[in-house]
PDB file of N, CA and C in Angstrom:
ATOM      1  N   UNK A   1      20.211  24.652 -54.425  1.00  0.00           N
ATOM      2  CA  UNK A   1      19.015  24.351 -53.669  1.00  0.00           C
ATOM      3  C   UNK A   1      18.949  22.849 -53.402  1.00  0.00           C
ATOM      4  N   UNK A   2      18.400  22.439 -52.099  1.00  0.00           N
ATOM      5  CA  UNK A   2      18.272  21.299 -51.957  1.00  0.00           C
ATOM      6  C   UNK A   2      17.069  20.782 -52.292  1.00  0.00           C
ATOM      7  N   UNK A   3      16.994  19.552 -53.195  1.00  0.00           N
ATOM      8  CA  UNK A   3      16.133  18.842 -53.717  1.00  0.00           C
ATOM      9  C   UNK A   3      15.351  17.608 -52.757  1.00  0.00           C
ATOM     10  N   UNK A   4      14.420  17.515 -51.790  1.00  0.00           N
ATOM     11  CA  UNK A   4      13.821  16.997 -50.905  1.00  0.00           C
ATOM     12  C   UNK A   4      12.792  15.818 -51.334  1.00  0.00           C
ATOM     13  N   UNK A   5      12.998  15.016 -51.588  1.00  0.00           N
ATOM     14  CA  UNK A   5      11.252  14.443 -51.604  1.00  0.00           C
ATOM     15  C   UNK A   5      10.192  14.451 -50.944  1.00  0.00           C
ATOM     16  N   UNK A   6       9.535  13.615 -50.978  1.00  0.00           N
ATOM     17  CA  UNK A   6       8.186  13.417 -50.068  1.00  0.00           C
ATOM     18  C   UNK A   6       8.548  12.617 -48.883  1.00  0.00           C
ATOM     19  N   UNK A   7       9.240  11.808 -48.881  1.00  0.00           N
ATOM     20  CA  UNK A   7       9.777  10.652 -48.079  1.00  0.00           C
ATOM     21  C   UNK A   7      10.412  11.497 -47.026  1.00  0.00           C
ATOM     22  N   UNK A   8      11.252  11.818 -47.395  1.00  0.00           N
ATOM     23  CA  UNK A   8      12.912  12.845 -46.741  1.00  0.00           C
ATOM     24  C   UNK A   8      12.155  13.155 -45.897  1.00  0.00           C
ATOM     25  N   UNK A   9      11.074  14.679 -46.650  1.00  0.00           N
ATOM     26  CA  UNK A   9      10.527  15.308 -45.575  1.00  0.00           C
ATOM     27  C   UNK A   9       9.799  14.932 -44.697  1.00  0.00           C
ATOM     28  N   UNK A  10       8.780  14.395 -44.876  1.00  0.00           N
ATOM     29  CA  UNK A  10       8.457  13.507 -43.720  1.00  0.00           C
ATOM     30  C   UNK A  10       9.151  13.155 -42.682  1.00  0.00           C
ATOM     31  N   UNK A  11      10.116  12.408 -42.889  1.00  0.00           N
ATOM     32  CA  UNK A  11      11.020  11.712 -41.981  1.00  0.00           C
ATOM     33  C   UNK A  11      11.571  13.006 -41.495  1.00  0.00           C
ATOM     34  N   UNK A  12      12.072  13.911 -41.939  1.00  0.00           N
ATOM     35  CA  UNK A  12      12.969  15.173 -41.224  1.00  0.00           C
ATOM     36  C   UNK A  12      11.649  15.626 -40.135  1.00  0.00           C
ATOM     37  N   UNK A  13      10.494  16.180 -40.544  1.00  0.00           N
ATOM     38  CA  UNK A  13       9.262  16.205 -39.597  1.00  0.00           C
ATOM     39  C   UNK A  13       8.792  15.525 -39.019  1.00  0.00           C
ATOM     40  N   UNK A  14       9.092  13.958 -38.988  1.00  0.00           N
ATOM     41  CA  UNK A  14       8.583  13.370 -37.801  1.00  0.00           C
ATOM     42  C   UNK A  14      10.037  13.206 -36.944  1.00  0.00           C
ATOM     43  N   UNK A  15      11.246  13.446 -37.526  1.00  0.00           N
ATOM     44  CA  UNK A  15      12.476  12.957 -35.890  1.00  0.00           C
ATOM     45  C   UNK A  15      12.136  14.899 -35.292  1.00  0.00           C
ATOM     46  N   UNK A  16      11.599  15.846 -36.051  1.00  0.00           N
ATOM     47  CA  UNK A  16      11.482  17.088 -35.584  1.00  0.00           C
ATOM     48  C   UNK A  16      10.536  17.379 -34.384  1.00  0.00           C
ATOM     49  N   UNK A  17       9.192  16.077 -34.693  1.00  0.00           N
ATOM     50  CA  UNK A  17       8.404  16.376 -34.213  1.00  0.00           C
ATOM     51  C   UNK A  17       8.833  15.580 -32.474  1.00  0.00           C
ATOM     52  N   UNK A  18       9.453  14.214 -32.891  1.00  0.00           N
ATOM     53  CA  UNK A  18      10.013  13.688 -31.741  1.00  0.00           C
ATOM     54  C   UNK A  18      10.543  14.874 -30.801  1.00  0.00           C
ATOM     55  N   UNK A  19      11.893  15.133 -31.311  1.00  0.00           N
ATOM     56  CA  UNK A  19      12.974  16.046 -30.546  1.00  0.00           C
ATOM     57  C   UNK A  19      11.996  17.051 -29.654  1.00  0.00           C
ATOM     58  N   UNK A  20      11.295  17.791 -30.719  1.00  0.00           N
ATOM     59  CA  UNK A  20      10.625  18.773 -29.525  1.00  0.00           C
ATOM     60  C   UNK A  20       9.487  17.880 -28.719  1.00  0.00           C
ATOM     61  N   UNK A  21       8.825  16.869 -28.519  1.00  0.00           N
ATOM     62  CA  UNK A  21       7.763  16.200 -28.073  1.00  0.00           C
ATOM     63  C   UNK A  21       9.227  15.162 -26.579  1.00  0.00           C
ATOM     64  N   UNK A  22      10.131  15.640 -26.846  1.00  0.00           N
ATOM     65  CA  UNK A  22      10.725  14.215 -26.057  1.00  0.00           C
ATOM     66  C   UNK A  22      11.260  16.084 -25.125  1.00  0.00           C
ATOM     67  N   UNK A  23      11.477  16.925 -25.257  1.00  0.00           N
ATOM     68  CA  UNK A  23      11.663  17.955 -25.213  1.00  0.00           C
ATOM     69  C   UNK A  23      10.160  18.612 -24.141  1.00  0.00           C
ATOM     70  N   UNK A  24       9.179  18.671 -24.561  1.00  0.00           N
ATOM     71  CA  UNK A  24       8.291  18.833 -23.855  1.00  0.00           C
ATOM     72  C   UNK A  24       7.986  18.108 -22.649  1.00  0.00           C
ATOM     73  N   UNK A  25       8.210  16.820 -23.057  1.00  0.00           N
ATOM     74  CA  UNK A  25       7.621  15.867 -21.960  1.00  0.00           C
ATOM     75  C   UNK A  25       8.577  15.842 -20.563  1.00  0.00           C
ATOM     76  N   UNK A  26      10.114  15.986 -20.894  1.00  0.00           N
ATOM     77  CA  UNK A  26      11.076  16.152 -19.980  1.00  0.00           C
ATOM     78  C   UNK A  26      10.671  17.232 -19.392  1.00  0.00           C
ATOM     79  N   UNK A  27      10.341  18.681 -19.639  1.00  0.00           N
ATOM     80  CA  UNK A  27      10.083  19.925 -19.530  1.00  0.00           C
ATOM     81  C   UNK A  27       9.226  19.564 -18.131  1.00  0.00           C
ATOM     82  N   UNK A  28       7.912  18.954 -18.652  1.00  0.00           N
ATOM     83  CA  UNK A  28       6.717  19.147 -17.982  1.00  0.00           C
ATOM     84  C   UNK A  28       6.865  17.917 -16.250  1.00  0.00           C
ATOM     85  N   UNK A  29       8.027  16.873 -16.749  1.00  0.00           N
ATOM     86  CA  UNK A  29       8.571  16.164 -15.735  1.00  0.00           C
ATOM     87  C   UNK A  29       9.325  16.615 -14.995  1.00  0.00           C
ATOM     88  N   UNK A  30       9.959  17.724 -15.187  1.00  0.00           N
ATOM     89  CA  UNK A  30      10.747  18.710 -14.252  1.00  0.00           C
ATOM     90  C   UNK A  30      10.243  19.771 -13.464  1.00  0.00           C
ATOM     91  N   UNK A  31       8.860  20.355 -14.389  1.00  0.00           N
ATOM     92  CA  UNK A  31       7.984  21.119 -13.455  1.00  0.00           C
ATOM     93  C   UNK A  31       7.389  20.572 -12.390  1.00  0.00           C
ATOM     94  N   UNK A  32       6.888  19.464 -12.598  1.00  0.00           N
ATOM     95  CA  UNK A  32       6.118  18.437 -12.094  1.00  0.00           C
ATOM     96  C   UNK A  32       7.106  17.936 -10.204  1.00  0.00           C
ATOM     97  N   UNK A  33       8.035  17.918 -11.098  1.00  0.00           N
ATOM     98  CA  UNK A  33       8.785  17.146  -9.754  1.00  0.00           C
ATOM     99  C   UNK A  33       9.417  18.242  -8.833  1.00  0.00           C
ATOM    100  N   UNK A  34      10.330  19.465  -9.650  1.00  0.00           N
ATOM    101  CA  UNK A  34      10.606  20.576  -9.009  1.00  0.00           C
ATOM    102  C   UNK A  34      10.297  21.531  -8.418  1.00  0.00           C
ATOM    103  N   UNK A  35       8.694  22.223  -9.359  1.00  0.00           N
ATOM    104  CA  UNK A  35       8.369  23.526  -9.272  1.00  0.00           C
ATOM    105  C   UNK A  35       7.194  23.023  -8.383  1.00  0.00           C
ATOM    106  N   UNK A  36       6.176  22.213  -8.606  1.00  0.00           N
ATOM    107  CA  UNK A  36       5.296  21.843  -7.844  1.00  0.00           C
ATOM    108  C   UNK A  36       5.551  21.436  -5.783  1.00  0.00           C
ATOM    109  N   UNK A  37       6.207  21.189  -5.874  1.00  0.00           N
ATOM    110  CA  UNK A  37       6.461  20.266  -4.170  1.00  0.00           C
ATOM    111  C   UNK A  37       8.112  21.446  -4.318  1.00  0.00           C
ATOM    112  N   UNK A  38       8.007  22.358  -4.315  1.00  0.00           N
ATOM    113  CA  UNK A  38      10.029  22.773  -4.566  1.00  0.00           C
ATOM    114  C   UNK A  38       9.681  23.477  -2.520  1.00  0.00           C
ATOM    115  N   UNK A  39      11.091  23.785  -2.841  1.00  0.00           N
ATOM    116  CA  UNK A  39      11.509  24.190  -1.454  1.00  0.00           C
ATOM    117  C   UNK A  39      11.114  25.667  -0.584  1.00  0.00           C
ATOM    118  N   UNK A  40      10.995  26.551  -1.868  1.00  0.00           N
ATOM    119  CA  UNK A  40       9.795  27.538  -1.703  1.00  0.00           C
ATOM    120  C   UNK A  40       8.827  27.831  -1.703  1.00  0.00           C
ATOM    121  N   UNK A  41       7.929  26.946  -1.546  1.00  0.00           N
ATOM    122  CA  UNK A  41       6.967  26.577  -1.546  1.00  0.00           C
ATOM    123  C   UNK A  41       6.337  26.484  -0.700  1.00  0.00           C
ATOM    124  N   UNK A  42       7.434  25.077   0.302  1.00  0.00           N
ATOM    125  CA  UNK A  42       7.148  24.424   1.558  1.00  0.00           C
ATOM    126  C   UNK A  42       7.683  25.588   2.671  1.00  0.00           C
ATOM    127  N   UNK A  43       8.496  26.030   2.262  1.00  0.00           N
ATOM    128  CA  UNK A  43       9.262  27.294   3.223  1.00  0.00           C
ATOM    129  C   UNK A  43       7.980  28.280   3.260  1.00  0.00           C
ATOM    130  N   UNK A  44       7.125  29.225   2.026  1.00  0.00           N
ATOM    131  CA  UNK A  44       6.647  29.669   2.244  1.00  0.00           C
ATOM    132  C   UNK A  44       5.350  29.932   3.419  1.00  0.00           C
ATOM    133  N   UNK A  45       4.660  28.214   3.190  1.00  0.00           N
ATOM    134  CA  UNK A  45       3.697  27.403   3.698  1.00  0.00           C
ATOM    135  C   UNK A  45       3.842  27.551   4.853  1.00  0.00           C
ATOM    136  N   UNK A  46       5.178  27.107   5.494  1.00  0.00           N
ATOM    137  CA  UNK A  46       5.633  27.175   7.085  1.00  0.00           C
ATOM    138  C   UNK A  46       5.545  28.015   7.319  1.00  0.00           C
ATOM    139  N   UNK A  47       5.947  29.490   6.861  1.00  0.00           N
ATOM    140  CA  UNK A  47       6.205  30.218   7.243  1.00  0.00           C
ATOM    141  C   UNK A  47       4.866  31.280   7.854  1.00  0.00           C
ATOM    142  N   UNK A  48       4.026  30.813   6.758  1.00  0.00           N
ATOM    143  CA  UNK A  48       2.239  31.968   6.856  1.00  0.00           C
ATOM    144  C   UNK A  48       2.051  30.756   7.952  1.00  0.00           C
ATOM    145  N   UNK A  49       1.623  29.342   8.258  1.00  0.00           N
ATOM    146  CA  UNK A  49       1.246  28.542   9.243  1.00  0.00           C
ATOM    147  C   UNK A  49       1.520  29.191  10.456  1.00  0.00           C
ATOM    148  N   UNK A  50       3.044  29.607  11.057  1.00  0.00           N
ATOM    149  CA  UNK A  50       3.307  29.953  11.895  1.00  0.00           C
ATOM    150  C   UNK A  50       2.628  31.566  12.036  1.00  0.00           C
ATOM    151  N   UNK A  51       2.970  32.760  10.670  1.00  0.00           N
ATOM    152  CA  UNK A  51       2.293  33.901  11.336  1.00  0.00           C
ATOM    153  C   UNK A  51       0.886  33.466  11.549  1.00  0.00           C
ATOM    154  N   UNK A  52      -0.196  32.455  11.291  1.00  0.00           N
ATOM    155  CA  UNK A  52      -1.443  32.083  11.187  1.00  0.00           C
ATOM    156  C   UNK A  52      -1.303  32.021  12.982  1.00  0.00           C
ATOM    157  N   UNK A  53      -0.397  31.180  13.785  1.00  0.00           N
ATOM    158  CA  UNK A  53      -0.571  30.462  14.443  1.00  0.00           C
ATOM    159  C   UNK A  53      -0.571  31.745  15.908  1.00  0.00           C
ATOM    160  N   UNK A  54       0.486  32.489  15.420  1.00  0.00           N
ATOM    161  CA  UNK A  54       1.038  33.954  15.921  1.00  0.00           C
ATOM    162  C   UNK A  54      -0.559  35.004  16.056  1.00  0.00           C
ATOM    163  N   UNK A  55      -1.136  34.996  14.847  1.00  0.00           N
ATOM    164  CA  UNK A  55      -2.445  35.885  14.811  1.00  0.00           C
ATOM    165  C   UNK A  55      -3.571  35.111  15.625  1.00  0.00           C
ATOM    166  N   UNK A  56      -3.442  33.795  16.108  1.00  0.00           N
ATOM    167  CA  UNK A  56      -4.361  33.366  16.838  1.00  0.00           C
ATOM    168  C   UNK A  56      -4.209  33.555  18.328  1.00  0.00           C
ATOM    169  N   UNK A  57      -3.090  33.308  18.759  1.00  0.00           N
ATOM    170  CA  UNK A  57      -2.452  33.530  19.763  1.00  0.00           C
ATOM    171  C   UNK A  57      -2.420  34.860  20.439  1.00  0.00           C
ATOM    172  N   UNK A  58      -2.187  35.702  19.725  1.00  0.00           N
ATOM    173  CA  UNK A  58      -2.551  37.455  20.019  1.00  0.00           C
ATOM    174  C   UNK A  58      -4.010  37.789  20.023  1.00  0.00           C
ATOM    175  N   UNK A  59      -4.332  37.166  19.048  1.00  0.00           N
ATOM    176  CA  UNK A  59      -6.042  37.926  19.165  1.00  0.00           C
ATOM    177  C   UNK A  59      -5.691  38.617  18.116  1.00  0.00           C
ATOM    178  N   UNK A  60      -4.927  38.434  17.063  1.00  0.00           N
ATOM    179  CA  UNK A  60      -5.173  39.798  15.580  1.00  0.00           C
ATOM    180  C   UNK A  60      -5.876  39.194  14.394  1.00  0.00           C
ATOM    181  N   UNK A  61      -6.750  39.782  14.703  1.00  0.00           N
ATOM    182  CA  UNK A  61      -7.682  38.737  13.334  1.00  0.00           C
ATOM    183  C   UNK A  61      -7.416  39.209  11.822  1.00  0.00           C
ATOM    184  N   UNK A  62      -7.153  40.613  11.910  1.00  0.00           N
ATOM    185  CA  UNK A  62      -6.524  41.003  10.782  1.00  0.00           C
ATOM    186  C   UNK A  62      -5.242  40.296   9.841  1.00  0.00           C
ATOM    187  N   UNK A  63      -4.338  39.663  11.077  1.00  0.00           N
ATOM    188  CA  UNK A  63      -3.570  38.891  10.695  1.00  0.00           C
ATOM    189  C   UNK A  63      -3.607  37.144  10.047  1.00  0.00           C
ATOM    190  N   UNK A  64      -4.404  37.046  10.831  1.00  0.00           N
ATOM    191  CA  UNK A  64      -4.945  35.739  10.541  1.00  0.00           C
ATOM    192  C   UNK A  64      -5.425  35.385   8.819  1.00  0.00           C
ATOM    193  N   UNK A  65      -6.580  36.447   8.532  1.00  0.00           N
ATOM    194  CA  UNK A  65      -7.500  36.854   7.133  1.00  0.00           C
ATOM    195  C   UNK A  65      -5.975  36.489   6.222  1.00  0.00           C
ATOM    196  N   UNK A  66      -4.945  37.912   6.642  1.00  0.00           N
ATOM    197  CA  UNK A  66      -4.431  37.900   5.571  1.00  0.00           C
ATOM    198  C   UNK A  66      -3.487  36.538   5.554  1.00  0.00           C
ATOM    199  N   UNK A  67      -3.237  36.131   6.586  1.00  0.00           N
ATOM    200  CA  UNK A  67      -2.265  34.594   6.278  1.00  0.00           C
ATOM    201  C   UNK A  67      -3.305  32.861   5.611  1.00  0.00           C
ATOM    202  N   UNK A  68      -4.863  33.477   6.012  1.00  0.00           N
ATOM    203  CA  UNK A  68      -5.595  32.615   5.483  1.00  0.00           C
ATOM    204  C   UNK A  68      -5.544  33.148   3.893  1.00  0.00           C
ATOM    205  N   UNK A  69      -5.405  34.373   3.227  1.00  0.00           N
ATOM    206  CA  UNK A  69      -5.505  34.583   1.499  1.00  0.00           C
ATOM    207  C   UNK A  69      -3.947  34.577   1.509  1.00  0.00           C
ATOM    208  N   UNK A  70      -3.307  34.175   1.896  1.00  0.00           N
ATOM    209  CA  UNK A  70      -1.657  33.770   1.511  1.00  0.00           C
ATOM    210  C   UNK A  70      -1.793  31.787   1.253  1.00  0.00           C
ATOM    211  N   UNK A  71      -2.067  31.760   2.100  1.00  0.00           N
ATOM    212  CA  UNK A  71      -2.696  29.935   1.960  1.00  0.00           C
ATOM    213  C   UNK A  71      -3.112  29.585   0.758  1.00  0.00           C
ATOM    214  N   UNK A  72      -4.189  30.590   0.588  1.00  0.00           N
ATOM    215  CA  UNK A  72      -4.640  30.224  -0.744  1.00  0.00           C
ATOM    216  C   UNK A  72      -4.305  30.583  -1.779  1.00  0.00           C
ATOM    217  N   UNK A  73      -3.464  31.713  -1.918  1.00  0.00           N
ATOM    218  CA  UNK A  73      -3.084  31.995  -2.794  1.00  0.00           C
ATOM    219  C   UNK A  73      -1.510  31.190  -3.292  1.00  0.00           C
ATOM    220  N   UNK A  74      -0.851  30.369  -2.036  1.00  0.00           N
ATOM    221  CA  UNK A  74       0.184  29.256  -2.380  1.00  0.00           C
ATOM    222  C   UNK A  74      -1.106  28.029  -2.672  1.00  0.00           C
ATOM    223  N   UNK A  75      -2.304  27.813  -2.398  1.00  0.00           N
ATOM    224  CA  UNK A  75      -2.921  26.874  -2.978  1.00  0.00           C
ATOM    225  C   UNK A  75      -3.095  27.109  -4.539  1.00  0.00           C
ATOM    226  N   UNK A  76      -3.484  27.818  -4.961  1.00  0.00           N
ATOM    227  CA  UNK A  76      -3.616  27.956  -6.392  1.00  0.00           C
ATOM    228  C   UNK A  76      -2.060  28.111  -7.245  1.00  0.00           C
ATOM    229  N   UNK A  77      -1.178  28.751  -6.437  1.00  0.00           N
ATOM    230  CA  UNK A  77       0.252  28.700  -7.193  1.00  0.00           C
ATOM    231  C   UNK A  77       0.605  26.578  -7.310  1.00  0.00           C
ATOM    232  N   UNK A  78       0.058  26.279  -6.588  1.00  0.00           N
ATOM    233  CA  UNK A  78       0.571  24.612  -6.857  1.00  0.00           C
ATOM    234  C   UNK A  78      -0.198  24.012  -7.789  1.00  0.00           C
ATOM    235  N   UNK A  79      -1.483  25.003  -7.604  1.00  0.00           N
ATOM    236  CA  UNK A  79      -2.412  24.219  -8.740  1.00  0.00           C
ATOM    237  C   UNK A  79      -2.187  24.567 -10.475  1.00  0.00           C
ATOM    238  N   UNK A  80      -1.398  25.491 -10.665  1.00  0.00           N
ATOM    239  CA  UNK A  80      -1.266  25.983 -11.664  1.00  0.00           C
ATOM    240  C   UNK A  80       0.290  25.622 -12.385  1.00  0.00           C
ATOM    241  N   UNK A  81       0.836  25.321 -11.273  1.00  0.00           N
ATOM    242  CA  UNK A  81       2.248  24.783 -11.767  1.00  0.00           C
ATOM    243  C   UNK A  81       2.107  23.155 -11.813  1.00  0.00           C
ATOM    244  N   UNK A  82       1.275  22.486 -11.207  1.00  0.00           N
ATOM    245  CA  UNK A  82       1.071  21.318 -11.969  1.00  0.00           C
ATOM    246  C   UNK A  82       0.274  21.037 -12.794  1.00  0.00           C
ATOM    247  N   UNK A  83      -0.550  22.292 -13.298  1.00  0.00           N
ATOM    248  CA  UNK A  83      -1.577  21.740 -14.407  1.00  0.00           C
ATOM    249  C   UNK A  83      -0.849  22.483 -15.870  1.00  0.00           C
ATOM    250  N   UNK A  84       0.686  23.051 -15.597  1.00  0.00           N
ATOM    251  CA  UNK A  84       1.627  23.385 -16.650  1.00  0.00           C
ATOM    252  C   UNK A  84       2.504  22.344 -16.831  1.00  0.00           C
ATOM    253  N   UNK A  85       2.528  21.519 -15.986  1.00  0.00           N
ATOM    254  CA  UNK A  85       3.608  20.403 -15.852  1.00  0.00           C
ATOM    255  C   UNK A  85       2.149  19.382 -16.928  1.00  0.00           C
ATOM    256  N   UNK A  86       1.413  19.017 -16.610  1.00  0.00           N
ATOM    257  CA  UNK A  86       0.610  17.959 -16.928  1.00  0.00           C
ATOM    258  C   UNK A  86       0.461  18.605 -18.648  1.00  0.00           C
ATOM    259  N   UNK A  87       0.240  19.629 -18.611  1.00  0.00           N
ATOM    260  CA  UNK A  87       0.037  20.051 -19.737  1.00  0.00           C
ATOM    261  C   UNK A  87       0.894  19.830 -20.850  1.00  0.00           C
ATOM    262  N   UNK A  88       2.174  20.288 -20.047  1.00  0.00           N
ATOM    263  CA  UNK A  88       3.429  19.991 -20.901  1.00  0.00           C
ATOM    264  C   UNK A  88       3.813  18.421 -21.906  1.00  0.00           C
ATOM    265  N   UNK A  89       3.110  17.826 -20.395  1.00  0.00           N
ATOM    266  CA  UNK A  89       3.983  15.731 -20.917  1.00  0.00           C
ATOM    267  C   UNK A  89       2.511  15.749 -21.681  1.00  0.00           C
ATOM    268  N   UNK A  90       1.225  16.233 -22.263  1.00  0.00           N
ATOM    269  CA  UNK A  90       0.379  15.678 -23.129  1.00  0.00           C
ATOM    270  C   UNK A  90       0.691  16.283 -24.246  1.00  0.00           C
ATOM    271  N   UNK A  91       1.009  17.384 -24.089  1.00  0.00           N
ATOM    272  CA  UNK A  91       1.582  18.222 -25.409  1.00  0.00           C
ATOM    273  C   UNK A  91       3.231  17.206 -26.288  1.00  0.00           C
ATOM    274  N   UNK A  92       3.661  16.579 -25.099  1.00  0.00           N
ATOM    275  CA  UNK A  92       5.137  15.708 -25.602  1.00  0.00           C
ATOM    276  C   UNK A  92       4.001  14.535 -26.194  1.00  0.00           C
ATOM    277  N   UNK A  93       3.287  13.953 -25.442  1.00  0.00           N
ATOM    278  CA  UNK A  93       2.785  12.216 -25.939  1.00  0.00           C
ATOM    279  C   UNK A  93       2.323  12.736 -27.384  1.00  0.00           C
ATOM    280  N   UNK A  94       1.131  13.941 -27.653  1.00  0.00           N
ATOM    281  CA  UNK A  94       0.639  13.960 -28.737  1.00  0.00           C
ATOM    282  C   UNK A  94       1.635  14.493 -29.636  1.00  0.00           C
ATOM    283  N   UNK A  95       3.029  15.477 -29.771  1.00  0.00           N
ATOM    284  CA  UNK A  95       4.178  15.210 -30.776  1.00  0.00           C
ATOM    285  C   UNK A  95       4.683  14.028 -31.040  1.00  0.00           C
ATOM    286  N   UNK A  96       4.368  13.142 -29.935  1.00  0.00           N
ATOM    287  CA  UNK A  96       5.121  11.566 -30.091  1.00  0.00           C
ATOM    288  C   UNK A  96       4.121  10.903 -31.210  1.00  0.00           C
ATOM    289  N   UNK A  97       2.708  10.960 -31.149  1.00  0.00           N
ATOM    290  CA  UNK A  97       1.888  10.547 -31.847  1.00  0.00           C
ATOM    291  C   UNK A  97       1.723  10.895 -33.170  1.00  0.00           C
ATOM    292  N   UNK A  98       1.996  12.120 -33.086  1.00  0.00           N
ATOM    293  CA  UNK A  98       2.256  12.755 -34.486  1.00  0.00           C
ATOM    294  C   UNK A  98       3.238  12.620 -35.377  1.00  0.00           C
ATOM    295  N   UNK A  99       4.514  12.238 -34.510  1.00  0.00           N
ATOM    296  CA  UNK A  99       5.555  11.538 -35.088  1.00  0.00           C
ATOM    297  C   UNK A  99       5.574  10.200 -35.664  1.00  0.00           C
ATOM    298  N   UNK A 100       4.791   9.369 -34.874  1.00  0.00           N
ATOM    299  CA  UNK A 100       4.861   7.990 -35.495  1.00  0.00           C
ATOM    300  C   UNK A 100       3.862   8.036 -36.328  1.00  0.00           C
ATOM    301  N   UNK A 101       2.932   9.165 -36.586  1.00  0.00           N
ATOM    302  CA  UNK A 101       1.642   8.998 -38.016  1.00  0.00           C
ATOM    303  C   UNK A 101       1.949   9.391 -38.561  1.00  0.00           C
ATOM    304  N   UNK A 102       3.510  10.233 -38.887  1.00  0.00           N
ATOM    305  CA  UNK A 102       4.114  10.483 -40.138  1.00  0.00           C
ATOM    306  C   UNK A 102       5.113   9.884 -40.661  1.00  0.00           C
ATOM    307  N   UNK A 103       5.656   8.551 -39.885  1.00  0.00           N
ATOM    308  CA  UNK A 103       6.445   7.633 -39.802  1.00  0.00           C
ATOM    309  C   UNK A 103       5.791   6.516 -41.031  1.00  0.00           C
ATOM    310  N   UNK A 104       4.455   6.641 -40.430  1.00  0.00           N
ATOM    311  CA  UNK A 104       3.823   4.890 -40.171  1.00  0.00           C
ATOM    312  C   UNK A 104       3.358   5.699 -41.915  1.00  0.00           C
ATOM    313  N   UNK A 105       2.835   6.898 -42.392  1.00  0.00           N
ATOM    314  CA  UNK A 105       2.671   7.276 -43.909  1.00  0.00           C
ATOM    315  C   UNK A 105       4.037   7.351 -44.939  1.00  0.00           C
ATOM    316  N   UNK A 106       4.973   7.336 -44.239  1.00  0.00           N
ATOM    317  CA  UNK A 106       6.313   7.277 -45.247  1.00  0.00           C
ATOM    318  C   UNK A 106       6.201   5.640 -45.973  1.00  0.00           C
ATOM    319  N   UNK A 107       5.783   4.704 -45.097  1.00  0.00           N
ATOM    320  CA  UNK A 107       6.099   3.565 -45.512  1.00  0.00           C
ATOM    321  C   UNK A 107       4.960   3.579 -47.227  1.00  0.00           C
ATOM    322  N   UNK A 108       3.546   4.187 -46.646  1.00  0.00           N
ATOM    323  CA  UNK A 108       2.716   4.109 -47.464  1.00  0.00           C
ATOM    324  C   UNK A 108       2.708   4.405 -48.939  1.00  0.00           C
ATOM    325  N   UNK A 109       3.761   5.605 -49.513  1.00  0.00           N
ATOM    326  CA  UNK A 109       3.825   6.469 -50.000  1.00  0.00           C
ATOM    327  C   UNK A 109       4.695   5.845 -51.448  1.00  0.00           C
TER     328      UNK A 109
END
């Protein structure tokens, strides 16, 4: 069995807490930059704009409704993939924080 101190562990739980907190924050910087503004997205967007533009042009109002709740419903898909991205890099800062207050108690100890 391995014999651990108080010190050790600490230190093993705060580079633990880093790794996954440096881990999160990258995570939530990739959602942020990729998933939010990504290419399906903007493709989709164009794509209901134009049937929008198509249902005005004909006179189908039926068409229109449903390309106006497609709009919104890519409005809330952006809103939700950047408030997972934002979520992510506070969830990394506060492992970062948690890491250095178990850092900054090793010395104490």
């Amino acid at each position: 069995m391995i014999s651990l101190g108080v010190d050790e562990l600490m230190i093993i739980m705060a580079v633990s807490m880093m790794v996954l907190g440096a881990i999160s924050l990258i995570a939530g910087i990739v959602v942020l930059v990729y998933r939010a503004s990504g290419k399906d997205v903007r493709t989709l967007a164009d794509q209901t704009v134009r049937l929008a533009q198509k249902g005005l042009a004909e006179e189908v109002s039926g068409l229109v409704g449903n390309a106006s709740a497609l709009l919104d419903a890519l409005n809330q898909l952006v809103k939700t993939t950047t408030g997972v991205g934002v979520f992510l890099i506070i969830v990394g800062f506060i492992l970062f924080a948690g890491a250095y207050f178990l850092i900054t108690r090793v010395n104490s100890f």
